[in-house]
N, C-alpha and C. Protein backbone atom coordinates (compact mmCIF):
# COMPACT_ATOMS: atom_id res chain seq x y z
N UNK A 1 11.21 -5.44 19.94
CA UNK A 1 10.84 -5.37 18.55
C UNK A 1 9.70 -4.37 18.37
N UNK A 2 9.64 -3.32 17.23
CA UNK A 2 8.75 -2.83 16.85
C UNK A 2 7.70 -3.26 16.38
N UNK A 3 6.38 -3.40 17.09
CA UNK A 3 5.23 -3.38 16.69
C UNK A 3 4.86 -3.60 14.89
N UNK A 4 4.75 -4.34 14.44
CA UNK A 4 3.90 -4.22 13.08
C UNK A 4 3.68 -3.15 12.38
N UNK A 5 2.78 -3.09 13.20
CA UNK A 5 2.08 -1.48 12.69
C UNK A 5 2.44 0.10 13.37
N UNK A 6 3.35 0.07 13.54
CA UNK A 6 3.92 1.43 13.60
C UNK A 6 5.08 1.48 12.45
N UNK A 7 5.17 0.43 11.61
CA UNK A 7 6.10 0.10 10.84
C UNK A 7 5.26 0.51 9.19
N UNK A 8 3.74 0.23 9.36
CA UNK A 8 2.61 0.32 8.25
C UNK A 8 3.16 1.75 7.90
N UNK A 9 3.25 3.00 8.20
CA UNK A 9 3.06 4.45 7.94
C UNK A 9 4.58 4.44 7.09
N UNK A 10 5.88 3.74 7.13
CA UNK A 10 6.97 4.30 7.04
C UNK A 10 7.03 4.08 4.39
N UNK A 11 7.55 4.75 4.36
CA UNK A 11 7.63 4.87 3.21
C UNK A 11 8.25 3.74 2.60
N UNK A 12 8.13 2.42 1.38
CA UNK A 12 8.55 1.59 0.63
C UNK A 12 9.31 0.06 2.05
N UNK A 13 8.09 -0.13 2.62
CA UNK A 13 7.57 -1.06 3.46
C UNK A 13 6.86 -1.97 2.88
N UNK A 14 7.38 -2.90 2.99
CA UNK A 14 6.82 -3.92 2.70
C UNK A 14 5.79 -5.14 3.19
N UNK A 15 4.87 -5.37 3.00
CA UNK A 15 4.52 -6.64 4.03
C UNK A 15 4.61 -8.17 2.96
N UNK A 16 5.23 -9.06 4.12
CA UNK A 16 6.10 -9.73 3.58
C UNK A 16 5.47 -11.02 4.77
N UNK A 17 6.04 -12.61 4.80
CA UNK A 17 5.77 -13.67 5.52
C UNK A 17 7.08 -14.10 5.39
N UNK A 18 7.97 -14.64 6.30
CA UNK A 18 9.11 -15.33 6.65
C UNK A 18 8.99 -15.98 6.89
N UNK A 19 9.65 -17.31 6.21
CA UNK A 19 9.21 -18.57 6.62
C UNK A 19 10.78 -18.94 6.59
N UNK A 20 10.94 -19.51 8.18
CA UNK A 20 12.23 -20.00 8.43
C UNK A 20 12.32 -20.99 9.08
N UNK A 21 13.21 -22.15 9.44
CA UNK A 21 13.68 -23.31 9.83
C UNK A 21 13.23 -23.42 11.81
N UNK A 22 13.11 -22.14 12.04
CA UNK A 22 12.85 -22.33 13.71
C UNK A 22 11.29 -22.20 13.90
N UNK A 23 10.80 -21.79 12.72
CA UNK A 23 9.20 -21.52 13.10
C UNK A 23 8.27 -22.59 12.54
N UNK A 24 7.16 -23.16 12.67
CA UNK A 24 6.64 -24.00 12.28
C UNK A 24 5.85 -23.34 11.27
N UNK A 25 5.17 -22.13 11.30
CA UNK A 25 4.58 -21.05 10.60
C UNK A 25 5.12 -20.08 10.02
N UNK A 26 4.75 -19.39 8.69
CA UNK A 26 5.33 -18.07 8.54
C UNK A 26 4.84 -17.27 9.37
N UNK A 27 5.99 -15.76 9.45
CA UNK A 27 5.58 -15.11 10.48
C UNK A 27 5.32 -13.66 9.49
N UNK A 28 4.30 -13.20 9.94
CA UNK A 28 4.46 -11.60 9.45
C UNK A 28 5.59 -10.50 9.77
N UNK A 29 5.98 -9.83 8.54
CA UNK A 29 6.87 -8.97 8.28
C UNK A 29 6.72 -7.98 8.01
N UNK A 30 7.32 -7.30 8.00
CA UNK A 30 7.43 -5.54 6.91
C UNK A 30 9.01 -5.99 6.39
N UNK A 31 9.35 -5.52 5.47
CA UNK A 31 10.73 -5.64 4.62
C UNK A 31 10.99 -4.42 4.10
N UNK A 32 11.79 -3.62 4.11
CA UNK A 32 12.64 -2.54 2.86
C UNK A 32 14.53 -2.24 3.07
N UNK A 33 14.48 -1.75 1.45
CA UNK A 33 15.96 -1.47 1.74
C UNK A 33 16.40 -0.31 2.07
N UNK A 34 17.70 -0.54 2.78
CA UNK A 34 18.47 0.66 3.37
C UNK A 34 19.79 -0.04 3.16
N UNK A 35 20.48 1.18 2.89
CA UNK A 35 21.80 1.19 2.60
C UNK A 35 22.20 -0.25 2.05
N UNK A 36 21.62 -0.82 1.14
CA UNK A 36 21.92 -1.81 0.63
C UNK A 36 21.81 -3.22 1.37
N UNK A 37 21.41 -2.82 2.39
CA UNK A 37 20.65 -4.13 3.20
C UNK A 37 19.06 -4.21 2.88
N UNK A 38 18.77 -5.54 3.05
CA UNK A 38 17.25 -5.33 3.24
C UNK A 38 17.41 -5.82 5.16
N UNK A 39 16.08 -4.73 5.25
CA UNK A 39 15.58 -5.07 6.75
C UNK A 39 14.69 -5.75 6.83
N UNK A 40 14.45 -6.84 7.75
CA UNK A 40 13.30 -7.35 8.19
C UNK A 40 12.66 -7.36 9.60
N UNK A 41 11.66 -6.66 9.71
CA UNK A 41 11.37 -6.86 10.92
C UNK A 41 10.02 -7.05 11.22
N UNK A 42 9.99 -7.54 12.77
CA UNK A 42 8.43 -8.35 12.56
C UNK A 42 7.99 -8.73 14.17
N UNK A 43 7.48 -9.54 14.88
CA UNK A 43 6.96 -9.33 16.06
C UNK A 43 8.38 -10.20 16.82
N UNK A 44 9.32 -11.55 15.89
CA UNK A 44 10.09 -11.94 16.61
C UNK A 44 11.11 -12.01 16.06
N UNK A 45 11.24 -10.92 15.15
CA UNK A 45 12.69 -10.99 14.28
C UNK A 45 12.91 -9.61 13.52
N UNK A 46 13.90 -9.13 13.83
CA UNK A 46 14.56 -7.85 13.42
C UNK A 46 15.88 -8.33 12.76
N UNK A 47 16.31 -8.32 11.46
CA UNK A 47 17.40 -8.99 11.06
C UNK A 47 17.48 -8.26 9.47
N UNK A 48 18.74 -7.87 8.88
CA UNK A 48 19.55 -7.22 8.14
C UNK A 48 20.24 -8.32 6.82
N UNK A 49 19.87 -8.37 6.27
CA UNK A 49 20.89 -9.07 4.96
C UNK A 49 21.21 -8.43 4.24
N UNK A 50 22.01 -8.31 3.40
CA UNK A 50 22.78 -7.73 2.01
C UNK A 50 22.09 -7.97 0.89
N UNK A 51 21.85 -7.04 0.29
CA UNK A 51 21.05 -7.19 -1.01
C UNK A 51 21.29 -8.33 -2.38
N UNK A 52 22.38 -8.06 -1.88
CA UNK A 52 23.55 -9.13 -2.84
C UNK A 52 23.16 -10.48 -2.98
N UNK A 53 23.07 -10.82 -1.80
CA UNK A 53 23.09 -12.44 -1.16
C UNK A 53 21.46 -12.66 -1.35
N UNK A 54 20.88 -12.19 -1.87
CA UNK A 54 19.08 -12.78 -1.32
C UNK A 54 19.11 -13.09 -3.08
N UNK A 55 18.65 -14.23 -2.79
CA UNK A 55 17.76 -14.99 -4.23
C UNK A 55 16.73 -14.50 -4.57
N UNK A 56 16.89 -13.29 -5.33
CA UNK A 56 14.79 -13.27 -5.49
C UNK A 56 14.53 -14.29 -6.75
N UNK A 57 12.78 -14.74 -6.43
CA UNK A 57 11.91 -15.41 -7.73
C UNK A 57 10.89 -14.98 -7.67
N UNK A 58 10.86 -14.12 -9.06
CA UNK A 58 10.33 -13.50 -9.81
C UNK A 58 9.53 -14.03 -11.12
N UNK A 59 8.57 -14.81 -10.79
CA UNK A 59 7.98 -15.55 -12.28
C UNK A 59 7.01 -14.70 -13.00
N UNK A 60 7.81 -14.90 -14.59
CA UNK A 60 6.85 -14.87 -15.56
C UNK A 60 5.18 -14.99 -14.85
N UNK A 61 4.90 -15.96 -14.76
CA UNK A 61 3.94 -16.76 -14.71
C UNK A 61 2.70 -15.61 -13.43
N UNK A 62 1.74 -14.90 -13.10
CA UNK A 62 1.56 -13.76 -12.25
C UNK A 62 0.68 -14.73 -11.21
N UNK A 63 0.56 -16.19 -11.65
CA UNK A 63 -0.32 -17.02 -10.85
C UNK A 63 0.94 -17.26 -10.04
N UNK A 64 2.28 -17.40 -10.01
CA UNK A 64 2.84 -18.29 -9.50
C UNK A 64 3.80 -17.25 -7.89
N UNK A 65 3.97 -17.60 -7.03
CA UNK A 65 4.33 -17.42 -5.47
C UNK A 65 5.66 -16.73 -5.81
N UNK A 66 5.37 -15.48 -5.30
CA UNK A 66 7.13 -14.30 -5.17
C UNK A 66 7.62 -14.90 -3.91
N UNK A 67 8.66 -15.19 -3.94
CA UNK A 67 9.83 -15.25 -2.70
C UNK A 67 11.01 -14.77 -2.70
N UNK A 68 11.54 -14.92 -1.95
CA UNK A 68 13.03 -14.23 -1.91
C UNK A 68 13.85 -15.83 -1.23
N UNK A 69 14.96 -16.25 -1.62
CA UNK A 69 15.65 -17.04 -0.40
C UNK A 69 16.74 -16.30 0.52
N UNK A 70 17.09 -16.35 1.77
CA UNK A 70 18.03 -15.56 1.98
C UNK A 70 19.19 -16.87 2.61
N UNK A 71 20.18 -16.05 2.82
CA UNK A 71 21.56 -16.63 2.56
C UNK A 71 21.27 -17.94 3.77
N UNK A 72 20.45 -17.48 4.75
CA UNK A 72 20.69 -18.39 5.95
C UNK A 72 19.26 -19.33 5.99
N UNK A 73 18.67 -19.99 4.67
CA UNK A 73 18.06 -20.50 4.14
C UNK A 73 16.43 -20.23 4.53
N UNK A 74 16.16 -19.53 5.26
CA UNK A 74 14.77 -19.13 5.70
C UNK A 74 14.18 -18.25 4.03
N UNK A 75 12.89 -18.21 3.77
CA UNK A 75 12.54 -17.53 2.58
C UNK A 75 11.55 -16.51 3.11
N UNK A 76 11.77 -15.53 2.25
CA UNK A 76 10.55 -14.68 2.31
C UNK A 76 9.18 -14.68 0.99
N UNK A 77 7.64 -14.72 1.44
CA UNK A 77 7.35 -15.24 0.46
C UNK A 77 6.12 -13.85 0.83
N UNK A 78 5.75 -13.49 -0.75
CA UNK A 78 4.43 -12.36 -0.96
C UNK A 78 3.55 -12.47 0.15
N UNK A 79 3.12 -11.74 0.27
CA UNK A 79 1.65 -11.21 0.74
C UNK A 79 0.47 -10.74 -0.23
N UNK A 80 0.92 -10.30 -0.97
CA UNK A 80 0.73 -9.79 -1.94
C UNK A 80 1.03 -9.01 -3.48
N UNK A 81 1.21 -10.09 -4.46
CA UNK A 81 2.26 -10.53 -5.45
C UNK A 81 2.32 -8.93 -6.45
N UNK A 82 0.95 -8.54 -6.42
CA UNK A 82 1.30 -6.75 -7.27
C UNK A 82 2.24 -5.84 -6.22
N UNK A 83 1.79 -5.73 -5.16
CA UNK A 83 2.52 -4.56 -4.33
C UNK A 83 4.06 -5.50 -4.26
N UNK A 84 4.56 -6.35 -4.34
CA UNK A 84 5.85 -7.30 -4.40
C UNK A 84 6.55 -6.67 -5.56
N UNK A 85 5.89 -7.02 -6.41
CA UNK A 85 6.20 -6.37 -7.87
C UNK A 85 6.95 -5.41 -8.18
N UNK A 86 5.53 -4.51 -7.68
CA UNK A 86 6.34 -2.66 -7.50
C UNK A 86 7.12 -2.41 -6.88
N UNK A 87 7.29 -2.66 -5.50
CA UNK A 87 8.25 -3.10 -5.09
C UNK A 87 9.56 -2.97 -5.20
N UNK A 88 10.20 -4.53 -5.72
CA UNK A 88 11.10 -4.75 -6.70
C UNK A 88 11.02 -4.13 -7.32
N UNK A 89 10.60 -3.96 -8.63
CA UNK A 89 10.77 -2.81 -9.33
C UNK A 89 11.33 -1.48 -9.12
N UNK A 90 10.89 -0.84 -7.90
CA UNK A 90 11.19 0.26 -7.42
C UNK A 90 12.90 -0.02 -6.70
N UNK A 91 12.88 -1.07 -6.10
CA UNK A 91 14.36 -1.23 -5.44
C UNK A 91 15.60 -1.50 -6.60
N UNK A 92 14.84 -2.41 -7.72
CA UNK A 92 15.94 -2.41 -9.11
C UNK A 92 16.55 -1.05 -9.73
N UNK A 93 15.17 0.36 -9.90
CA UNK A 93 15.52 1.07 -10.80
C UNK A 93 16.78 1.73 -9.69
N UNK A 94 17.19 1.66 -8.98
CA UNK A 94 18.28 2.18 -8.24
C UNK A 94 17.70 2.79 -7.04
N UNK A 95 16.81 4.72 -7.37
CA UNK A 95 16.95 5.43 -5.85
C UNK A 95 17.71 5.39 -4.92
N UNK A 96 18.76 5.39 -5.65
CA UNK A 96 19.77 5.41 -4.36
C UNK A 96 20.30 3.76 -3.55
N UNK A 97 19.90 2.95 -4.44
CA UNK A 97 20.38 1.91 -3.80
C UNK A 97 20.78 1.38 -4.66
N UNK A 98 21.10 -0.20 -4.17
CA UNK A 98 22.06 -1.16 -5.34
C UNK A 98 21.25 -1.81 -6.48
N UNK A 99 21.33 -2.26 -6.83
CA UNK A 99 20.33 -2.80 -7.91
C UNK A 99 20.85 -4.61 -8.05
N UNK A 100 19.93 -5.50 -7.89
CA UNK A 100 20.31 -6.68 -8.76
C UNK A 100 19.08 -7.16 -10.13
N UNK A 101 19.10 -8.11 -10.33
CA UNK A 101 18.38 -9.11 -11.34
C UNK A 101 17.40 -9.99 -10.73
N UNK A 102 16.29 -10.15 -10.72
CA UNK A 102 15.53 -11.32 -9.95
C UNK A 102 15.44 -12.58 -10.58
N UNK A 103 15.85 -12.98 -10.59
CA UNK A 103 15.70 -14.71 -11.44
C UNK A 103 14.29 -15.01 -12.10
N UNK A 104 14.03 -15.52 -13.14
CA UNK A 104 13.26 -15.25 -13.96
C UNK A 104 12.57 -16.88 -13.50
N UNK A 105 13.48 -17.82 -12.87
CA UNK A 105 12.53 -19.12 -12.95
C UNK A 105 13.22 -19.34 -11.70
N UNK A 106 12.54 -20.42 -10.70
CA UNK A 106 12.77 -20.69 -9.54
C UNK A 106 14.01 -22.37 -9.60
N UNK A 107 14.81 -22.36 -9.00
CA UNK A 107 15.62 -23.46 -9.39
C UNK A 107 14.97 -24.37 -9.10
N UNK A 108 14.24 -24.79 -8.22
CA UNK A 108 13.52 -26.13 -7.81
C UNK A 108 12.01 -26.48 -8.92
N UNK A 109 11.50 -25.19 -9.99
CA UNK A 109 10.86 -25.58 -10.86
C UNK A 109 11.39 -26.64 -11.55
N UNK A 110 10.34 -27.60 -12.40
CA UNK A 110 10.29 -28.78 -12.76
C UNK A 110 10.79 -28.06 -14.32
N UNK A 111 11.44 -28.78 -15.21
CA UNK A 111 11.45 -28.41 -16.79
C UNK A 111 10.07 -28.46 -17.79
N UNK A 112 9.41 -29.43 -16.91
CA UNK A 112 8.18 -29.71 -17.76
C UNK A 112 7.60 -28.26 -17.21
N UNK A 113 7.16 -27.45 -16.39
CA UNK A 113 6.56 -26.61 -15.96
C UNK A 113 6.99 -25.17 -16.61
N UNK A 114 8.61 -25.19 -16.87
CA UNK A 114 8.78 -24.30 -17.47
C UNK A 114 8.91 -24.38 -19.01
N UNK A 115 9.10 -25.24 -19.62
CA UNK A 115 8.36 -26.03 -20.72
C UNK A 115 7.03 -25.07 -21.14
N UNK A 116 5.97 -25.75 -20.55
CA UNK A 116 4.30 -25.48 -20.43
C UNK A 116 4.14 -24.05 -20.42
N UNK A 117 4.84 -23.36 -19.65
CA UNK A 117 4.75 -21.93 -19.66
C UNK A 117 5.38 -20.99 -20.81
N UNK A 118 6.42 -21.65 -21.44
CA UNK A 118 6.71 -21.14 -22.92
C UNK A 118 5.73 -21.58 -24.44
N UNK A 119 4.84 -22.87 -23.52
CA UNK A 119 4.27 -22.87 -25.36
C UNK A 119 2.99 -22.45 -25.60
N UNK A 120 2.44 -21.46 -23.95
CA UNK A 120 1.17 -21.04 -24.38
C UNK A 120 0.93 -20.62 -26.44
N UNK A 121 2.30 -20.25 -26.51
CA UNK A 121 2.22 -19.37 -27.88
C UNK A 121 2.73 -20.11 -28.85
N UNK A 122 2.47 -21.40 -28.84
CA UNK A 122 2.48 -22.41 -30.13
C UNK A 122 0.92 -22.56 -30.22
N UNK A 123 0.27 -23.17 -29.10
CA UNK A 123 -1.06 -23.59 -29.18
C UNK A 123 -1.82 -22.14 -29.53
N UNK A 124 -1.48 -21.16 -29.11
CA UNK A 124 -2.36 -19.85 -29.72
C UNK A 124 -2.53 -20.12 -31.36
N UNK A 125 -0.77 -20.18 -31.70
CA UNK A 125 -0.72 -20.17 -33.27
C UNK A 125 -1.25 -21.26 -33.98
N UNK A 126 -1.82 -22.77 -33.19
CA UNK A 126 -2.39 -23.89 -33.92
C UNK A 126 -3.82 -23.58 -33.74
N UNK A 127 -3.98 -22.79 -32.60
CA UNK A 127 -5.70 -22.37 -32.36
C UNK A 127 -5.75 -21.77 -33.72
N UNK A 128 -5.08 -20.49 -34.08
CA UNK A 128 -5.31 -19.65 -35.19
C UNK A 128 -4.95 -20.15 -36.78
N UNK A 129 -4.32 -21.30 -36.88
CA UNK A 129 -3.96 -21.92 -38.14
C UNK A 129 -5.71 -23.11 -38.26
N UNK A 130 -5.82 -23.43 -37.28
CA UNK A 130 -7.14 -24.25 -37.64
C UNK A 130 -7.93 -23.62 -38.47
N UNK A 131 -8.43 -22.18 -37.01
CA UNK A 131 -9.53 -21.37 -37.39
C UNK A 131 -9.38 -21.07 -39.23
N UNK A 132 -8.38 -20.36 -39.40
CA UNK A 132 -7.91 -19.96 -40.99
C UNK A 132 -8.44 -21.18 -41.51
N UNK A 133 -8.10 -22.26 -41.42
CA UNK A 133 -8.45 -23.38 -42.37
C UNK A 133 -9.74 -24.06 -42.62
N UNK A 134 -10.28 -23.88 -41.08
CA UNK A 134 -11.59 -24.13 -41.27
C UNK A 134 -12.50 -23.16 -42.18
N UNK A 135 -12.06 -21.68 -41.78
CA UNK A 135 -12.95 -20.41 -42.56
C UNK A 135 -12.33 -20.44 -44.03
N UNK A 136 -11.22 -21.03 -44.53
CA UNK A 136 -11.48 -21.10 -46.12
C UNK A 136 -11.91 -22.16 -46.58
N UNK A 137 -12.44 -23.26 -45.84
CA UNK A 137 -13.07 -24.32 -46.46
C UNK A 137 -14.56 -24.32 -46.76
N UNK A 138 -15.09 -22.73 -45.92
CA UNK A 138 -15.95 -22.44 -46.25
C UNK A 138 -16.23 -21.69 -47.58
């Protein structure tokens, strides 16, 4: 396996944590795509999936944990949720590769949670209907 960091210099590299069913720990990664696979490789795992097949979650929410699931149930989860971002982003707009959709909510989120995260913008609008009412009662 290639070293980590001879992997740092290569162009739209990722660093990434794999967390899979044989390890008790996540393990450090680098991730990018090629030819419509993503690669992963890392100090004990060099391994190829199809772009197709990987679950990404992608939340609204910028507090909340990027992962990917892949087909053979191990996940890949951020290192760091802006450079994740771009990222994705960069692998969606095409360059030459395939493009999917990242799922906008994680299936194992609760309803109440995704609930909570849509009504920041009721309570904005009751914050701002008070205020109004209080300032013309003046």
């Amino acid at each position: 396996m290639p070293p980590l960091d001879s992997l740092e210099h290569l162009p739209h590299r990722l660093r990434a944590d794999l967390v899979d069913l044989r390890h008790a720990t996540a393990q450090p990664v680098r991730i990018w795509l090629e030819g419509g696979l993503l690669q992963i490789a890392g100090p004990q795992v060099l391994k190829q999936v199809p772009w197709a097949q990987i679950d990404w979650f992608t939340p609204a929410d910028p507090t909340l944990q990027r992962m990917a699931r892949l087909p053979d149930g191990s996940r890949l989860c951020a290192v760091d949720a802006t450079a994740w971002d771009l990222w994705l982003t960069h692998c969606n707009l095409g360059h030459g590769e395939p493009t999917t959709t990242p799922h906008a909510e994680h299936p194992s989120e609760t309803w109440l949670a995704r609930l909570s995260r849509r009504l920041w913008l009721c309570e904005v609008a009751a914050v701002a209907i008070v205020l109004i009412a209080l300032w013309n009662s003046f």
